[in-house]
PDB file of N, CA and C in Angstrom:
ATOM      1  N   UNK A   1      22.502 -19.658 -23.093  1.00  0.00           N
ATOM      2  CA  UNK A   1      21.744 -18.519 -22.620  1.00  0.00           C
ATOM      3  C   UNK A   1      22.452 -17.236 -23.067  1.00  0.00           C
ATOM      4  N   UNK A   2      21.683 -16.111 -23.935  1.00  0.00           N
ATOM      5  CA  UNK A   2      22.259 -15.129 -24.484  1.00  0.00           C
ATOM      6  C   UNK A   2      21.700 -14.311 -23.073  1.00  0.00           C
ATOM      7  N   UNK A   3      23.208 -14.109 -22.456  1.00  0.00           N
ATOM      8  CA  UNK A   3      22.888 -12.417 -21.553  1.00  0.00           C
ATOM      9  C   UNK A   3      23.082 -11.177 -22.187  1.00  0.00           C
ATOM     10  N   UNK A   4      22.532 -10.191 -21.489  1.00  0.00           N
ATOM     11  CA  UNK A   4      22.431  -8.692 -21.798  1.00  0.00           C
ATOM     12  C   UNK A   4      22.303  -7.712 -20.772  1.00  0.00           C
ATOM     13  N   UNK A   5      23.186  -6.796 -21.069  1.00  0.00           N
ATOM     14  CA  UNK A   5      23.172  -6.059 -19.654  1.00  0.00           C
ATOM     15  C   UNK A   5      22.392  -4.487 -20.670  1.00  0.00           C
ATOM     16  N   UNK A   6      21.247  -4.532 -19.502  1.00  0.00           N
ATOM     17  CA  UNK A   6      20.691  -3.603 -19.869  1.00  0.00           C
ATOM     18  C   UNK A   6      19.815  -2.898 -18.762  1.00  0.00           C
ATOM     19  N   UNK A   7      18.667  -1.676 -18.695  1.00  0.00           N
ATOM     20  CA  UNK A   7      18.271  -0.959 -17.701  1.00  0.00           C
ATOM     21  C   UNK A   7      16.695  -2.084 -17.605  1.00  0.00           C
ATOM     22  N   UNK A   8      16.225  -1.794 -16.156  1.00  0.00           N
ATOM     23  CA  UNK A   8      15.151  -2.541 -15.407  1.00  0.00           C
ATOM     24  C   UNK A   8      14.607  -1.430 -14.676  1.00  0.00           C
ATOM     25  N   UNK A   9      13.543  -0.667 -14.983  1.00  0.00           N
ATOM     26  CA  UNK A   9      13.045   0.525 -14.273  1.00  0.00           C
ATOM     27  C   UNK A   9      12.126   0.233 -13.156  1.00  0.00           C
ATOM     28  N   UNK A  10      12.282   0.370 -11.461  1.00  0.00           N
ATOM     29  CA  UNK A  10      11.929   0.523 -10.178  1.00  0.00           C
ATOM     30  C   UNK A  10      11.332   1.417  -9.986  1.00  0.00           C
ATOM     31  N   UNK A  11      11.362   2.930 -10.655  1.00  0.00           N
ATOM     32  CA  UNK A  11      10.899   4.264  -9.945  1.00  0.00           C
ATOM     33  C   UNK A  11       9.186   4.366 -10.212  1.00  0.00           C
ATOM     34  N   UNK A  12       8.800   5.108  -9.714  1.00  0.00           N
ATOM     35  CA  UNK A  12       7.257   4.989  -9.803  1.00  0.00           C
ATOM     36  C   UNK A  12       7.117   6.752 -10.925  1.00  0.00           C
ATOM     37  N   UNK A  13       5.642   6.441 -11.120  1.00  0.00           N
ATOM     38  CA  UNK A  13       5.580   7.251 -12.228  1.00  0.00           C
ATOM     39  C   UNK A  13       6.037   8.837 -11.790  1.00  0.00           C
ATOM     40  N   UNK A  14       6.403   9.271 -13.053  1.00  0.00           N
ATOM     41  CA  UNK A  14       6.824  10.661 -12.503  1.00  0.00           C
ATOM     42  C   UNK A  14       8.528  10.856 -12.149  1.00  0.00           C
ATOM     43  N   UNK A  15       9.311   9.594 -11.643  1.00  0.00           N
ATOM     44  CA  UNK A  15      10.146   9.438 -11.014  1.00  0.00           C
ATOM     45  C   UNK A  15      10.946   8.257 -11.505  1.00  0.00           C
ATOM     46  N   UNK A  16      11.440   8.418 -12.073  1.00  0.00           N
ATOM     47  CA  UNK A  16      12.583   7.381 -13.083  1.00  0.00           C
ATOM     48  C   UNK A  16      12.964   7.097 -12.168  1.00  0.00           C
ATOM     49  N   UNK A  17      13.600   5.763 -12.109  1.00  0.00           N
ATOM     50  CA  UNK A  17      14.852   5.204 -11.235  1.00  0.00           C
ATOM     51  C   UNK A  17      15.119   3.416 -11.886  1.00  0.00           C
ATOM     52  N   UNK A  18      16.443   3.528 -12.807  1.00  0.00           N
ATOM     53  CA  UNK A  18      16.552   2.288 -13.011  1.00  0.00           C
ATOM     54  C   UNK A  18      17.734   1.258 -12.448  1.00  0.00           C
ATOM     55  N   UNK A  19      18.289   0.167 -12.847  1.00  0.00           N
ATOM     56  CA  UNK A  19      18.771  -0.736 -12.064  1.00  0.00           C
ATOM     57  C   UNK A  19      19.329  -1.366 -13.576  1.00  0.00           C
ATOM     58  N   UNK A  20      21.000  -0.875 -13.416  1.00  0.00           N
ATOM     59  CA  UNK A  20      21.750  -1.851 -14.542  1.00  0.00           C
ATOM     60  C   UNK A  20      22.123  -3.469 -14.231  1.00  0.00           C
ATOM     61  N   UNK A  21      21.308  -4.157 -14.670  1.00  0.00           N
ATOM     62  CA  UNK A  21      21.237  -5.279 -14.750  1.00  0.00           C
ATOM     63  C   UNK A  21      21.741  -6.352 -15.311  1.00  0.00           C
ATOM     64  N   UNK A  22      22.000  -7.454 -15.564  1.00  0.00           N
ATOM     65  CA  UNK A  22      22.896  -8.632 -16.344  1.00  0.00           C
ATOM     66  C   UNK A  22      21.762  -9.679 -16.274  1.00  0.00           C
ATOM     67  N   UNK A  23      21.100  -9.834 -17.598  1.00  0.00           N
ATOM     68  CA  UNK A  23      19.643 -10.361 -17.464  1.00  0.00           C
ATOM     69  C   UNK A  23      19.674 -11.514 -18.635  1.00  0.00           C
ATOM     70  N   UNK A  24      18.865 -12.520 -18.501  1.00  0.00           N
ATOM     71  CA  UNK A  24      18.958 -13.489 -19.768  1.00  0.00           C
ATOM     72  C   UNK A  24      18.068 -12.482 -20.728  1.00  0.00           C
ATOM     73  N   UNK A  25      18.211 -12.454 -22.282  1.00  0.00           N
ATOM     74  CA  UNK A  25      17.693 -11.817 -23.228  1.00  0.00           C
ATOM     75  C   UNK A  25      16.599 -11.907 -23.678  1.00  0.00           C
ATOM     76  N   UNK A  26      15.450 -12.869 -23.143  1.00  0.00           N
ATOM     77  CA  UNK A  26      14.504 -13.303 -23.552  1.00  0.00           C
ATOM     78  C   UNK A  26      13.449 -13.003 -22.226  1.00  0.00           C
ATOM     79  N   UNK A  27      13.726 -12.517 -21.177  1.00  0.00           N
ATOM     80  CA  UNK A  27      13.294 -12.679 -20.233  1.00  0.00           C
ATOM     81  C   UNK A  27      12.858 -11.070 -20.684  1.00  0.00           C
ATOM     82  N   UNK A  28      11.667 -10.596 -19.896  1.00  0.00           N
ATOM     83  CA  UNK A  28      10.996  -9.128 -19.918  1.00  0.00           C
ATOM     84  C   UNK A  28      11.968  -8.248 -19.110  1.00  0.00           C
ATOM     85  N   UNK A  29      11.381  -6.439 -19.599  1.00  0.00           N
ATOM     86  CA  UNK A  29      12.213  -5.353 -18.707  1.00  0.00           C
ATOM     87  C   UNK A  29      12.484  -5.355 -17.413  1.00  0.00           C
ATOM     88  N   UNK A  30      11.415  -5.835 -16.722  1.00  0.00           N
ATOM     89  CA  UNK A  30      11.256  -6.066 -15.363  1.00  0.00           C
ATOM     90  C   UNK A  30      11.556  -7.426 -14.925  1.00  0.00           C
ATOM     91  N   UNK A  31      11.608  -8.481 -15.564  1.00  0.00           N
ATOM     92  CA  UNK A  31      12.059  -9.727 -15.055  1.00  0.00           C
ATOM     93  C   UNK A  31      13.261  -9.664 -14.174  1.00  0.00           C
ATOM     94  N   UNK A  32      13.245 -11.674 -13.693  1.00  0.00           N
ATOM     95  CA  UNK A  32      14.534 -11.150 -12.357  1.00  0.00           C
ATOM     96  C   UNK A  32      15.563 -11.630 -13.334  1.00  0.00           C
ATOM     97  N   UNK A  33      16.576 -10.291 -12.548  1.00  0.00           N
ATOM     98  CA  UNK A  33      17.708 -10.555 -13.562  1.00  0.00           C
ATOM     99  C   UNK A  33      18.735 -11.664 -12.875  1.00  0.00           C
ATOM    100  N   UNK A  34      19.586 -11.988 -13.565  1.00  0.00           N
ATOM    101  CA  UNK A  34      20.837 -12.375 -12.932  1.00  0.00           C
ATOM    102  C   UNK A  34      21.838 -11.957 -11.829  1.00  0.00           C
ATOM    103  N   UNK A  35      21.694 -10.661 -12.384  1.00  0.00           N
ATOM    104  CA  UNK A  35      22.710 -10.017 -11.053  1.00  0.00           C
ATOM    105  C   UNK A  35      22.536  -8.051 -11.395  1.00  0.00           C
ATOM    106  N   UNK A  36      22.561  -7.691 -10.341  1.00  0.00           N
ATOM    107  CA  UNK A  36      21.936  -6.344 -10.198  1.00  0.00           C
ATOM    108  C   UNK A  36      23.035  -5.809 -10.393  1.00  0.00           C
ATOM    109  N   UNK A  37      23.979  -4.502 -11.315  1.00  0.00           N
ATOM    110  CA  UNK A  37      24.909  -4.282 -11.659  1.00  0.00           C
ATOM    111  C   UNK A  37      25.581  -2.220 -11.063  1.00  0.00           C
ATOM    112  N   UNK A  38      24.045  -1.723 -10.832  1.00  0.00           N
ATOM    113  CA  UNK A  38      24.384  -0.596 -10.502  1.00  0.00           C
ATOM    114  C   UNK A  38      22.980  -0.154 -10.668  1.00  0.00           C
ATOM    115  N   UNK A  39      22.997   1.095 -10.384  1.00  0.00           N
ATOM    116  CA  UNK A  39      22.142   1.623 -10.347  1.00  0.00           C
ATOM    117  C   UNK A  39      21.910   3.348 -11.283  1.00  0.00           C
ATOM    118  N   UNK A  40      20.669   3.470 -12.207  1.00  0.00           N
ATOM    119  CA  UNK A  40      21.053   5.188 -13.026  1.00  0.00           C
ATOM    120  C   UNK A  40      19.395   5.599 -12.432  1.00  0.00           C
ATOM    121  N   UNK A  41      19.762   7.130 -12.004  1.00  0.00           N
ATOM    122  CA  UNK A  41      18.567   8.147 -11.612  1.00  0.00           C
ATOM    123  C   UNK A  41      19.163   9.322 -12.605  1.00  0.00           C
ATOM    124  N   UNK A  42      17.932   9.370 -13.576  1.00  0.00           N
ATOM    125  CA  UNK A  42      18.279  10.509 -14.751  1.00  0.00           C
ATOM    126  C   UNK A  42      18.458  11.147 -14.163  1.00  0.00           C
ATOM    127  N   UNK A  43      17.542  11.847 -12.879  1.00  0.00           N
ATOM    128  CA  UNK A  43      17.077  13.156 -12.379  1.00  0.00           C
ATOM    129  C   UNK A  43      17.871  13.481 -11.234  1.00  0.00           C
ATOM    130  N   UNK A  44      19.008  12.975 -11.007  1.00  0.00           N
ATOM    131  CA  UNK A  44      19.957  12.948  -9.545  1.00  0.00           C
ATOM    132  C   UNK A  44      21.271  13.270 -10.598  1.00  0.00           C
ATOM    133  N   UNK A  45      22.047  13.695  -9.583  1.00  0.00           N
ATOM    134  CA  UNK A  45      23.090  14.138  -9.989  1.00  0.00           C
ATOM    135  C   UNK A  45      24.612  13.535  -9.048  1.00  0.00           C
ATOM    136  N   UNK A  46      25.230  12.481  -8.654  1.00  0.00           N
ATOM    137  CA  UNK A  46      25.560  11.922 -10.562  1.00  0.00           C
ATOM    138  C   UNK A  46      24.424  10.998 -10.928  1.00  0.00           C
ATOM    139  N   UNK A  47      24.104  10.786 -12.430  1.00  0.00           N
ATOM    140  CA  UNK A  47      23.046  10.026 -12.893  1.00  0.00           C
ATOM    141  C   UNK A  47      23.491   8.442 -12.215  1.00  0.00           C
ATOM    142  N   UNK A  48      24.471   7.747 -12.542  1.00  0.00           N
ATOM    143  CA  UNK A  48      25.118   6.376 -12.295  1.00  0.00           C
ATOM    144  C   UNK A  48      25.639   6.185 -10.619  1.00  0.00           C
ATOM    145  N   UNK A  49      25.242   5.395 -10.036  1.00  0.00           N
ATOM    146  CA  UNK A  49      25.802   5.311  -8.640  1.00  0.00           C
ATOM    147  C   UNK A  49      25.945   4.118  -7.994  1.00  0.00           C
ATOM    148  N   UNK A  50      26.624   3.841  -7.543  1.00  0.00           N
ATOM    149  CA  UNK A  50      26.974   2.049  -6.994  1.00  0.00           C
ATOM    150  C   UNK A  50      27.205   0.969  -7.987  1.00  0.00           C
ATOM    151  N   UNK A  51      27.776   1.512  -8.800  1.00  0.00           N
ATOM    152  CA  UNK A  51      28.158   0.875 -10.109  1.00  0.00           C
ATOM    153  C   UNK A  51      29.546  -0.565 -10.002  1.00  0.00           C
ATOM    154  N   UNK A  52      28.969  -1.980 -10.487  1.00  0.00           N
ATOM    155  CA  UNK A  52      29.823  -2.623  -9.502  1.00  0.00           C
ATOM    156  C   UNK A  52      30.578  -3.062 -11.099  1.00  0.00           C
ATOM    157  N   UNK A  53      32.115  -2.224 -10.770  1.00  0.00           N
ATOM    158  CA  UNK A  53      32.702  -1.969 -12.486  1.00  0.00           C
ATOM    159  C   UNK A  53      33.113  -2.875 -12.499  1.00  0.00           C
ATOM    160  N   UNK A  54      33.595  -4.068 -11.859  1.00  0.00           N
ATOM    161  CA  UNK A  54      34.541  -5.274 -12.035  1.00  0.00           C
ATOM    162  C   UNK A  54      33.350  -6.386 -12.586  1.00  0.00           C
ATOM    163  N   UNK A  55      32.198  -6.395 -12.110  1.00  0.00           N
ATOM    164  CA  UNK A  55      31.318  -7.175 -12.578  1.00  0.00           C
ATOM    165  C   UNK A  55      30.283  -6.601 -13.543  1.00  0.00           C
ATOM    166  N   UNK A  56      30.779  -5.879 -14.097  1.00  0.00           N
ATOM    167  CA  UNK A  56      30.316  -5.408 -15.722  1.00  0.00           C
ATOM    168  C   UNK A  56      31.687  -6.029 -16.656  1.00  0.00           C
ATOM    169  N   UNK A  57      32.294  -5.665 -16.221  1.00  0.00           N
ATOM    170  CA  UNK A  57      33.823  -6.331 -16.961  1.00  0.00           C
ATOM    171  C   UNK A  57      33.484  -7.587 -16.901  1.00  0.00           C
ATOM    172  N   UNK A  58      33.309  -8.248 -16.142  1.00  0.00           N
ATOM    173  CA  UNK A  58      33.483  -9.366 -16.344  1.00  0.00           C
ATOM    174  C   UNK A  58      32.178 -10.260 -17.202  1.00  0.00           C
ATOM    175  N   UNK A  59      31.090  -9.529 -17.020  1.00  0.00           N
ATOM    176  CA  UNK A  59      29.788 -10.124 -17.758  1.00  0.00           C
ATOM    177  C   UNK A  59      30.186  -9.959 -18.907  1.00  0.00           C
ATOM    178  N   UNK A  60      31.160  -8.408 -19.401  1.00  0.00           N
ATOM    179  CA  UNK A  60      31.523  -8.319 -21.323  1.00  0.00           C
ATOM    180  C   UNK A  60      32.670  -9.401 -21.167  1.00  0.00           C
ATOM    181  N   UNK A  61      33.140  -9.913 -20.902  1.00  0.00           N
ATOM    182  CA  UNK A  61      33.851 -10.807 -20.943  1.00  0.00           C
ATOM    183  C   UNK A  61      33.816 -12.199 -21.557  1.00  0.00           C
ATOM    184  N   UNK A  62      32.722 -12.371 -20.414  1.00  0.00           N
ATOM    185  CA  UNK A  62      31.966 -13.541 -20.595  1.00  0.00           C
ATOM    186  C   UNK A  62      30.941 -13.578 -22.500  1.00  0.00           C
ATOM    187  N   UNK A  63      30.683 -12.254 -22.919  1.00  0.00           N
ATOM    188  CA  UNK A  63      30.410 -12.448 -23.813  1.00  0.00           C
ATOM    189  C   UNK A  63      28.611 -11.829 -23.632  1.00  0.00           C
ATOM    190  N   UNK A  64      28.260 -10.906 -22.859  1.00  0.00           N
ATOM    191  CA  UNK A  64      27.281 -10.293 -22.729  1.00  0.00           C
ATOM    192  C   UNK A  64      27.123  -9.233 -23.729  1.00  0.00           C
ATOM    193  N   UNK A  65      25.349  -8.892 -24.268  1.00  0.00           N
ATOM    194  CA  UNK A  65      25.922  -8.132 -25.162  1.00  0.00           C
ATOM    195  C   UNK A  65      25.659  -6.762 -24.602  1.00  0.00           C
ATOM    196  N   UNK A  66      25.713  -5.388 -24.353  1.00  0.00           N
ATOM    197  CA  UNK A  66      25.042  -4.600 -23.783  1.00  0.00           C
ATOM    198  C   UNK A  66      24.029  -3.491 -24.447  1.00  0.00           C
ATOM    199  N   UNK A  67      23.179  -3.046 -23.779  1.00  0.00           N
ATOM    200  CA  UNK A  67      22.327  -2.250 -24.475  1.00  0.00           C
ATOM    201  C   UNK A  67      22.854  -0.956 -25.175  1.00  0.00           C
ATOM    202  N   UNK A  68      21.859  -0.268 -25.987  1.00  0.00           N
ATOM    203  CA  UNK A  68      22.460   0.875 -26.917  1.00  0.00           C
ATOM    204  C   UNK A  68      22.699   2.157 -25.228  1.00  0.00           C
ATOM    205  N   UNK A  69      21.369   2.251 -24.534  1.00  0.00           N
ATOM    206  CA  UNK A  69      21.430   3.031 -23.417  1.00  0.00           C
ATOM    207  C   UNK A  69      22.731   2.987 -22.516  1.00  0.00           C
ATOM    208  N   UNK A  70      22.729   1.790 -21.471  1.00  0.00           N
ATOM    209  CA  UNK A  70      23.748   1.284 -21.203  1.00  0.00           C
ATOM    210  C   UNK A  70      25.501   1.724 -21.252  1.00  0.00           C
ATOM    211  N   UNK A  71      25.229   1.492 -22.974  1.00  0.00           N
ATOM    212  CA  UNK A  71      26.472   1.699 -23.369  1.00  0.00           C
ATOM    213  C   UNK A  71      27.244   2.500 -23.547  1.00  0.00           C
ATOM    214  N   UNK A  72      25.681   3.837 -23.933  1.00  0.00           N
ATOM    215  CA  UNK A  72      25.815   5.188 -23.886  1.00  0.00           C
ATOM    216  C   UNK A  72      26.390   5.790 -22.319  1.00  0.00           C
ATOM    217  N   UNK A  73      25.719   5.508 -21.847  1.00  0.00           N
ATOM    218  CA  UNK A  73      26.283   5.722 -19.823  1.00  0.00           C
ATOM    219  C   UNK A  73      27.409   5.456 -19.409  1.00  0.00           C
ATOM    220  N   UNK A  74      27.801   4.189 -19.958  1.00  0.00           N
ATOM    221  CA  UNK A  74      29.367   3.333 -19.682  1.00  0.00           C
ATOM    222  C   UNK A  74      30.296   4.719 -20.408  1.00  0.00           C
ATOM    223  N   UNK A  75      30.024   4.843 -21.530  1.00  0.00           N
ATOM    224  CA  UNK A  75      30.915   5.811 -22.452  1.00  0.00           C
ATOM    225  C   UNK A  75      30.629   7.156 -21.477  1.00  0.00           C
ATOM    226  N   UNK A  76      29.825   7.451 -20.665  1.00  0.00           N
ATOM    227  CA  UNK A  76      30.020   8.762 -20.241  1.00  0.00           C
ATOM    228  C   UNK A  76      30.600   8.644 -19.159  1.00  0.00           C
ATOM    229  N   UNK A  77      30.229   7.652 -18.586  1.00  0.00           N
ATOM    230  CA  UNK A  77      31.691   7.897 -17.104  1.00  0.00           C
ATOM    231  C   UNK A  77      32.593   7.464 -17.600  1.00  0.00           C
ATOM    232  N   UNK A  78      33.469   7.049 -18.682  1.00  0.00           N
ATOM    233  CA  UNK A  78      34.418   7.039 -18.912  1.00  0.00           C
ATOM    234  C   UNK A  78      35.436   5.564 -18.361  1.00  0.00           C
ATOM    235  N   UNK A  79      34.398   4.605 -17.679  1.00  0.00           N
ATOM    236  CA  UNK A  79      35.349   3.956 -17.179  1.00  0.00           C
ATOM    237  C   UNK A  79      35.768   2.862 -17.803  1.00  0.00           C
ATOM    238  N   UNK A  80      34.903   2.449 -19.098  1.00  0.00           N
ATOM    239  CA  UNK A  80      35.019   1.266 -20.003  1.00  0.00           C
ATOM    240  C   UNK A  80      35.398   1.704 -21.280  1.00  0.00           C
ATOM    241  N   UNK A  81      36.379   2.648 -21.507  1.00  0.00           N
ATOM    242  CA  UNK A  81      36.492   3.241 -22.875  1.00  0.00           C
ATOM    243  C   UNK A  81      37.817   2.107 -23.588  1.00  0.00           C
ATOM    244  N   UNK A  82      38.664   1.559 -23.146  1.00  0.00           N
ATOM    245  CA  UNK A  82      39.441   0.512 -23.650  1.00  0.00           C
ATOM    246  C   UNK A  82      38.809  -1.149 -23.753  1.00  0.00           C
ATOM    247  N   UNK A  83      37.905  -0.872 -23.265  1.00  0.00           N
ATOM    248  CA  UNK A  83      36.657  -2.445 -23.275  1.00  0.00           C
ATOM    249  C   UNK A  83      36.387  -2.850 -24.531  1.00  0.00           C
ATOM    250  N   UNK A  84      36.175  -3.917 -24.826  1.00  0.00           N
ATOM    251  CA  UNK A  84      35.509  -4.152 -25.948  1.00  0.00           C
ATOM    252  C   UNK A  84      33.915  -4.523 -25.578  1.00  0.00           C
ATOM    253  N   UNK A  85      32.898  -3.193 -25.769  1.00  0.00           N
ATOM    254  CA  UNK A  85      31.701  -3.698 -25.683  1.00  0.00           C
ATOM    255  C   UNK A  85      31.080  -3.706 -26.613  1.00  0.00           C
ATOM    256  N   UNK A  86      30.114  -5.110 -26.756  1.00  0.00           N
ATOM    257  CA  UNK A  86      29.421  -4.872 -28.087  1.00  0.00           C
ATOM    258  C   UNK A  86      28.433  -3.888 -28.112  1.00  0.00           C
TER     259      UNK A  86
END
């Protein structure tokens, strides 16, 4: 099973709100994921919140690949910059 941690959008129209996820790769945007990883609201300030960092580490670990978005976010809080993410 190829995982991927990538965004799953909840918010209703008008109102972004997504859910960083650890999802099998074949499965749709909205499908159930594996494990719910944090949470990003473009429109809130901070964008990223309840972010569960030990179990993102450990999904790249395992060999997850992560999204281009995602990855972009990880790189802005700064907390996975010695990681190897794909």
């Amino acid at each position: 099973m190829a995982v991927r941690i990538r965004l799953m959008r909840v918010g209703r129209k008008h109102l972004p709100q997504y859910r960083i996820v650890a999802t099998d790769s074949r499965e749709a945007r909205s499908g159930k994921p594996l494990e719910v990883l944090g949470n990003y609201s473009p429109l809130q300030e901070p964008e990223l919140t309840s972010v569960k960092w030990d179990r993102i580490e450990y999904w790249i670990s395992q060999g997850a690949e992560v999204s281009e978005k995602v990855k972009a976010l990880l790189k802005k809080a700064g907390k996975l910059e010695g990681a190897e993410v794909r």
